[in-house]
Protein backbone atom coordinates (compact mmCIF):
# COMPACT_ATOMS: atom_id res chain seq x y z
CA UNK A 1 -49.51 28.05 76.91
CA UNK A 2 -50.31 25.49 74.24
CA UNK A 3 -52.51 25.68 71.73
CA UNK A 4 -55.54 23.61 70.93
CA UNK A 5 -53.55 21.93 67.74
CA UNK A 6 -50.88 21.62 70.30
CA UNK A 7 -52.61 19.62 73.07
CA UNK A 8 -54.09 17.49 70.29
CA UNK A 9 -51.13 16.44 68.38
CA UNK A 10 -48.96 15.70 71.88
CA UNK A 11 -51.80 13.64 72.76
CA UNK A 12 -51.49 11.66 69.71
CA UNK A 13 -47.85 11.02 69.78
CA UNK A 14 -48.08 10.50 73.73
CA UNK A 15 -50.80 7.27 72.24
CA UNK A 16 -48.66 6.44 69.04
CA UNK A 17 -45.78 5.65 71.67
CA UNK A 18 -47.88 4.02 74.26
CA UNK A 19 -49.58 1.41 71.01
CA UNK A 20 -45.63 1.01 70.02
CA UNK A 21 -44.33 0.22 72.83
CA UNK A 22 -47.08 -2.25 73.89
CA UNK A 23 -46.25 -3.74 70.31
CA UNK A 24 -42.65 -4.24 71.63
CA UNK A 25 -43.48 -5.89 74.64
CA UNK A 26 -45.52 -8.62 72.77
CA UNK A 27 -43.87 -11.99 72.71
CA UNK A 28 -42.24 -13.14 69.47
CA UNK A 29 -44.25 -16.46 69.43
CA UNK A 30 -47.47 -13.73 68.85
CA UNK A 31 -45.92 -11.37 66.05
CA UNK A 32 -43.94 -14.14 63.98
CA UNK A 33 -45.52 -17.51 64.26
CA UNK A 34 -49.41 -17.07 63.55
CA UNK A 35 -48.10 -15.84 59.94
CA UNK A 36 -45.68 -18.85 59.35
CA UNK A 37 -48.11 -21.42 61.09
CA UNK A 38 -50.30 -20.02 58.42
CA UNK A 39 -47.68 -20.33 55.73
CA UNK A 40 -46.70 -23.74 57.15
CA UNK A 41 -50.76 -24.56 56.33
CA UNK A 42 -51.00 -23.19 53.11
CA UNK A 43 -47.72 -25.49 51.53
CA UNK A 44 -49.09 -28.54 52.80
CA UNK A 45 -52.28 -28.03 51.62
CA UNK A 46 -50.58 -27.53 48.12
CA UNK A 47 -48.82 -31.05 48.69
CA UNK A 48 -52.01 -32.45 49.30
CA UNK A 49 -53.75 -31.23 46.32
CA UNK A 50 -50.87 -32.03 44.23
CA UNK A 51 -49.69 -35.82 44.99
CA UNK A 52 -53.53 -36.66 46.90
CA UNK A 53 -56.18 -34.68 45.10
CA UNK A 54 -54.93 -34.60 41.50
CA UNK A 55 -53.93 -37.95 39.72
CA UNK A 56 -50.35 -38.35 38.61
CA UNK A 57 -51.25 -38.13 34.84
CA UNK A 58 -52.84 -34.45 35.76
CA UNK A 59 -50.45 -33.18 38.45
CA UNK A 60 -49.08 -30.78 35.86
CA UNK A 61 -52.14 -28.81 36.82
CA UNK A 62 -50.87 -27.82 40.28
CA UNK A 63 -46.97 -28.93 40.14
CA UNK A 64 -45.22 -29.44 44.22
CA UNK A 65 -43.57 -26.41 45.52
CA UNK A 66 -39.96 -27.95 44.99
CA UNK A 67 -41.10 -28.62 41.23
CA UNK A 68 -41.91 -24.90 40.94
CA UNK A 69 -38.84 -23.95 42.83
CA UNK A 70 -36.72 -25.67 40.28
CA UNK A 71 -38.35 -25.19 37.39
CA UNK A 72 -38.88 -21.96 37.87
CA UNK A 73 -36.32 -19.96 39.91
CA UNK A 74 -33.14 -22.39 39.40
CA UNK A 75 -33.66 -23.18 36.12
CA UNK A 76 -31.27 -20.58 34.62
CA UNK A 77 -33.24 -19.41 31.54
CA UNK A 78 -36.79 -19.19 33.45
CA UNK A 79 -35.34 -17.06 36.05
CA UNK A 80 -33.42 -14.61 33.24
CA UNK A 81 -37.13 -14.32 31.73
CA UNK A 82 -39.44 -14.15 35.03
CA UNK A 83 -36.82 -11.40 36.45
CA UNK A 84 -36.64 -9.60 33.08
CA UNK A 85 -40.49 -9.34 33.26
CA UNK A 86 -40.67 -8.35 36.67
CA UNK A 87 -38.91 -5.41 35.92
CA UNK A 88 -40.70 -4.49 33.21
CA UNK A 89 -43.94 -4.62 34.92
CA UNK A 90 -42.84 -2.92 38.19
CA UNK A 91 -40.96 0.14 35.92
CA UNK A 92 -45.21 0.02 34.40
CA UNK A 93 -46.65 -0.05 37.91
CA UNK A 94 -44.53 2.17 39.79
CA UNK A 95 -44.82 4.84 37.15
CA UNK A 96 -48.66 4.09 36.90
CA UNK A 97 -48.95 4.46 40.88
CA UNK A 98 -47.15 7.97 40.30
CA UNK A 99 -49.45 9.14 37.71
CA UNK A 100 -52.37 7.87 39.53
CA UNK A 101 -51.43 9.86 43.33
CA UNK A 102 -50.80 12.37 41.52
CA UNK A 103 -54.32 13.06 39.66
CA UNK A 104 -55.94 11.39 42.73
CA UNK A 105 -54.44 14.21 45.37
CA UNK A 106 -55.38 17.06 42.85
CA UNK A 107 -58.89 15.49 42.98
CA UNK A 108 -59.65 14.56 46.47
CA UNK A 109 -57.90 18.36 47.04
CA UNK A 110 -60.49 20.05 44.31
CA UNK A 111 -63.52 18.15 46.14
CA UNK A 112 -62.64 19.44 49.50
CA UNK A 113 -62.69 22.74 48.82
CA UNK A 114 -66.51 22.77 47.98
CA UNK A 115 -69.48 20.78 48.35
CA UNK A 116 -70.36 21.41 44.87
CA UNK A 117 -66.88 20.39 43.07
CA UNK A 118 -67.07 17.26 45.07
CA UNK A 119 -70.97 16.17 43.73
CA UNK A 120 -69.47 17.34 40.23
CA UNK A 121 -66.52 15.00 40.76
CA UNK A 122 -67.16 11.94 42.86
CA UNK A 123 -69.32 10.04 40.47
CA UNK A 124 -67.00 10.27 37.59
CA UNK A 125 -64.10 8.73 40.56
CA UNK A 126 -66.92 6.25 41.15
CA UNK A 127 -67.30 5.56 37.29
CA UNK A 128 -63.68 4.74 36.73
CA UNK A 129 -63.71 1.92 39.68
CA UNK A 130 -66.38 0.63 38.09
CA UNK A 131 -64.66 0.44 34.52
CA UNK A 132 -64.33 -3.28 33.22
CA UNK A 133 -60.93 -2.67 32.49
CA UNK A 134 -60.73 -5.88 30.55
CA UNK A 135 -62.93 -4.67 27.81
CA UNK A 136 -61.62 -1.77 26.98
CA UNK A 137 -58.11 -3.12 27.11
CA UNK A 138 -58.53 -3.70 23.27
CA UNK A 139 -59.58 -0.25 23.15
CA UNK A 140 -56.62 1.47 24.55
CA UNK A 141 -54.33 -0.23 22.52
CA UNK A 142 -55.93 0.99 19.75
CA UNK A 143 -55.46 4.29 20.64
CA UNK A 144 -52.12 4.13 22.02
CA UNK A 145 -50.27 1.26 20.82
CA UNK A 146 -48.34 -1.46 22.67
CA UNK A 147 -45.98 -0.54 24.99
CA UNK A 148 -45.51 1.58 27.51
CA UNK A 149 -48.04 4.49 27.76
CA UNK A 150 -51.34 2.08 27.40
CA UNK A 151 -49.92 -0.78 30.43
CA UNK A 152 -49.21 2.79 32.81
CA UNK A 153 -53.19 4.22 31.10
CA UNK A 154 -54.53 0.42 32.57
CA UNK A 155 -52.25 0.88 36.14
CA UNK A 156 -53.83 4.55 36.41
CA UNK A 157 -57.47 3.29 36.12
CA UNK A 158 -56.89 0.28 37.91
CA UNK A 159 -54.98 2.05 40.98
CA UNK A 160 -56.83 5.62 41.44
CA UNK A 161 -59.55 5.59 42.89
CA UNK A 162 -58.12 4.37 46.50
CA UNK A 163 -55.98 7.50 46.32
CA UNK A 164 -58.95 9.95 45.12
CA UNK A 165 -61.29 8.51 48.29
CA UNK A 166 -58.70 7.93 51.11
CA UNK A 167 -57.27 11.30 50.88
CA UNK A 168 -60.57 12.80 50.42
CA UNK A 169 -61.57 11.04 53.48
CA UNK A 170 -58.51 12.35 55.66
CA UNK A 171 -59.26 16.19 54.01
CA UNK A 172 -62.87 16.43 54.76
CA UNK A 173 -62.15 14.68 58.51
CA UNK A 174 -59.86 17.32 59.61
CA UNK A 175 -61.09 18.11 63.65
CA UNK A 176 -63.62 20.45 63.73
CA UNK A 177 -62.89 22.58 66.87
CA UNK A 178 -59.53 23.08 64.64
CA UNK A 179 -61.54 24.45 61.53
CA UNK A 180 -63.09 26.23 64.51
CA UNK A 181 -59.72 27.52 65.43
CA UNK A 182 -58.37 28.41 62.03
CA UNK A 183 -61.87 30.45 61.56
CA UNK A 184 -61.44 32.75 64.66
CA UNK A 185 -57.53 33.47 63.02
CA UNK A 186 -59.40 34.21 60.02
CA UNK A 187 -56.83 32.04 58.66
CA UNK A 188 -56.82 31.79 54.45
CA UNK A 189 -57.98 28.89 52.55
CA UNK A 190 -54.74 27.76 51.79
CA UNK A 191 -53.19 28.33 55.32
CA UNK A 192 -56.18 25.80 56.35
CA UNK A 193 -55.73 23.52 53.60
CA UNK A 194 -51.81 23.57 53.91
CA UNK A 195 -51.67 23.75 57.66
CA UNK A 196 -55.02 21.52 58.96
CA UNK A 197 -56.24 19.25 55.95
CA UNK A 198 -53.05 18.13 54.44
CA UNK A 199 -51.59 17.29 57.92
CA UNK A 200 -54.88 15.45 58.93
CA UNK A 201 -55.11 13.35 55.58
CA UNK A 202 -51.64 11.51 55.78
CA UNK A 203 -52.74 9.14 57.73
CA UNK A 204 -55.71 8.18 54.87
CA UNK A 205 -53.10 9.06 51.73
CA UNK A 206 -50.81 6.59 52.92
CA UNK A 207 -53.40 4.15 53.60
CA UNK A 208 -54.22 4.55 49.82
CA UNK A 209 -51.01 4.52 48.60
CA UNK A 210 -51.06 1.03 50.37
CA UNK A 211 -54.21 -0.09 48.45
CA UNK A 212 -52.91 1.54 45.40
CA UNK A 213 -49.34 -0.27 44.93
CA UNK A 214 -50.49 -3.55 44.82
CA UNK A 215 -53.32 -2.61 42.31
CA UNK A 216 -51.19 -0.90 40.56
CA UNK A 217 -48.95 -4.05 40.40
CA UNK A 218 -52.41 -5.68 39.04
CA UNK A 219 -52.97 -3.19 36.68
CA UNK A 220 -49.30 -4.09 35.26
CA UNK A 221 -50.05 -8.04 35.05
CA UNK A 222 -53.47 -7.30 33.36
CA UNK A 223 -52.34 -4.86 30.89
CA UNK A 224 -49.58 -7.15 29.69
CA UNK A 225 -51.60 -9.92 29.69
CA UNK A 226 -54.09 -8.57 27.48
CA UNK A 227 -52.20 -6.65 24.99
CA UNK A 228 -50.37 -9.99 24.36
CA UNK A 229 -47.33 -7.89 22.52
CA UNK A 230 -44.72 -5.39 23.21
CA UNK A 231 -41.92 -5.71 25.49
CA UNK A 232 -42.45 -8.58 27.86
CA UNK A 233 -43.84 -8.50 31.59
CA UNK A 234 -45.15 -10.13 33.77
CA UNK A 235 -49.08 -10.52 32.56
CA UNK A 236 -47.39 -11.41 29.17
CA UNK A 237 -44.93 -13.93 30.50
CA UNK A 238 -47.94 -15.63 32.15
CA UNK A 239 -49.72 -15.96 29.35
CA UNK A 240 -46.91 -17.67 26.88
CA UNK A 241 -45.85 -20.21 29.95
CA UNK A 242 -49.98 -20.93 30.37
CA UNK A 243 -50.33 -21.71 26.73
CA UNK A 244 -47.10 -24.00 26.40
CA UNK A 245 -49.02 -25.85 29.55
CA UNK A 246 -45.35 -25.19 31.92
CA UNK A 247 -47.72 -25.17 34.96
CA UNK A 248 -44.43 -24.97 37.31
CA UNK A 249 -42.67 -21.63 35.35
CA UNK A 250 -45.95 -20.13 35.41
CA UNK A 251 -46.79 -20.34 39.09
CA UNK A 252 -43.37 -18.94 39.55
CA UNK A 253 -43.94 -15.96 37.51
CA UNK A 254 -47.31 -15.74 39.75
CA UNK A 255 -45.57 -15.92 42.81
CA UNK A 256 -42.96 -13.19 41.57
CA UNK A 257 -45.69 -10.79 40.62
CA UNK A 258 -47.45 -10.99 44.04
CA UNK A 259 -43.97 -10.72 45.74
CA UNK A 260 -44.05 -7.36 43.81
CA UNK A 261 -47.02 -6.47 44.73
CA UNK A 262 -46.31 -7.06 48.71
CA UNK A 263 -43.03 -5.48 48.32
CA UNK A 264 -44.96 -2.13 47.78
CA UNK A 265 -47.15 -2.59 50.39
CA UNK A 266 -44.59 -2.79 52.78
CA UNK A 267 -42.61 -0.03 52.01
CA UNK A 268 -45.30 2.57 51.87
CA UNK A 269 -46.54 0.68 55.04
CA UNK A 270 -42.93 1.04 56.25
CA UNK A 271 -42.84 5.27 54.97
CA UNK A 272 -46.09 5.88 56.37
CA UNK A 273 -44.95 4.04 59.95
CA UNK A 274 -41.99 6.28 60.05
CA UNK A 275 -43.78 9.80 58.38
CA UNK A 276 -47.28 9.75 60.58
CA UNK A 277 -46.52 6.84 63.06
CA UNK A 278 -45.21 8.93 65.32
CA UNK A 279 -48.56 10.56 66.45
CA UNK A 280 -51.05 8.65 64.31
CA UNK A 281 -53.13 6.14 66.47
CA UNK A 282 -54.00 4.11 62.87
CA UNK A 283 -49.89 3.90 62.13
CA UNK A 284 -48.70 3.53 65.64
């Protein structure tokens, strides 16, 4: 005989499977070319801005694609300096988004457990999304200098607060007829936390870990940009190429940091498809 937990979860996965393979009968025309009709779109209407919109004496506002191409990815000492900066900032952002799921699980975990931890909690989660991280950049590197500890202090702020409220979310939505369940098998707080909650809440942690990466990526760019010293990323980068008015080098470095920022999207999208895909309805 199968349990309730059982029944549920091989009803999930028996859903997960029917949503994937409905996604792998769709024909390619519907998964690939809405996105690069889109794409398609958005270059020509940066043509038409560029050689239409802007007069010739100010296209160095919004230089062609091919200009920013050449300038900035084949020229060889732009590309040496936008790739050197885009690994400092992802080394800041990657070891902010650590720091930040880190102190966000041990919160979202604290403020599960009881109603009371959770009023004493969520405002102060609430207070640091509300932050104006841009003022007290100054302040911060103050405190902690110029390098790396303040850019990962900026990512933290930035990036937590998606992975304090989505895993909160998936702890606190746990089925109830389970927390039923667990009750009658006068089963231990952490046997229900370990065994119900956790498992419930991937879904939600890896949808904030998706939210997270690309703020944290954010947090990176900002932080550089603002201390304005220290070893060089990405915000940094920006800055010197915007003041020296090399419109084409500096949309490059733009493009690389959102690349960055969509590359860690996709692979927690990616880890959470393969980890909770399998019989989650929301990662099928």
């Amino acid at each position: 005989m199968q349990t309730v937990a059982e029944k549920r979860a091989s009803a999930g996965a028996a859903a997960a499977a029917a949503r994937r393979a409905r996604k792998k009968t769709q024909p390619w025309t519907i998964r690939i070319l809405p996105p690069v009709l889109f794409f398609v779109a958005i270059i020509g209407v940066w043509y038409l801005i560029s050689y239409v919109v802007l007069d010739p004496a100010r296209q160095f506002l919004l230089p062609p694609p091919q200009d920013v191409i050449i300038e900035g990815f084949l020229a060889e000492e732009a590309r040496a300096d936008i790739f050197s900066a885009a690994w400092e900032s992802l080394k800041v952002a990657v070891i902010g988004l650590a720091i930040a799921f880190v102190l966000g699980s041990v919160q979202a975990v604290l403020m599960s457990q009881a109603k009371w931890i959770e009023n004493m909690l969520y405002p102060y989660a609430v207070f640091l999304q509300t932050i104006p991280t841009l003022a007290i950049v100054p302040v911060i590197g103050f405190w902690f200098g110029y390098e790396l500890a303040p850019r990962v202090i900026v990512c933290v702020i930035i990036a937590i607060f998606p992975l304090i409220i989505n895993p909160l979310k998936g702890l606190l939505g746990a089925d109830r007829g389970l927390h039923d369940l667990m009750t009658l098998k006068k089963a231990s707080r952490w046997k229900r936390l370990t065994q119900l909650q956790i498992p419930s809440a991937m879904p939600d942690v890896f949808t904030g870990l998706q939210s997270a990466a690309g703020l944290a990526v954010v947090g990176a760019v900002v932080g550089d940009y603002f201390f304005g010293r220290g070893a060089i990323g990405l915000g940094l980068l920006i800055s010197r190429y915007s003041a020296r008015l090399q419109a084409a080098e500096m949309l490059a470095t733009v493009l690389v940091a959102c690349a960055l920022g969509l590359v860690m999207f996709w692979i927690f999208g990616l880890l959470g498809r393969r980890i909770v895909g399998r019989w989650s309805d929301a990662w099928a």
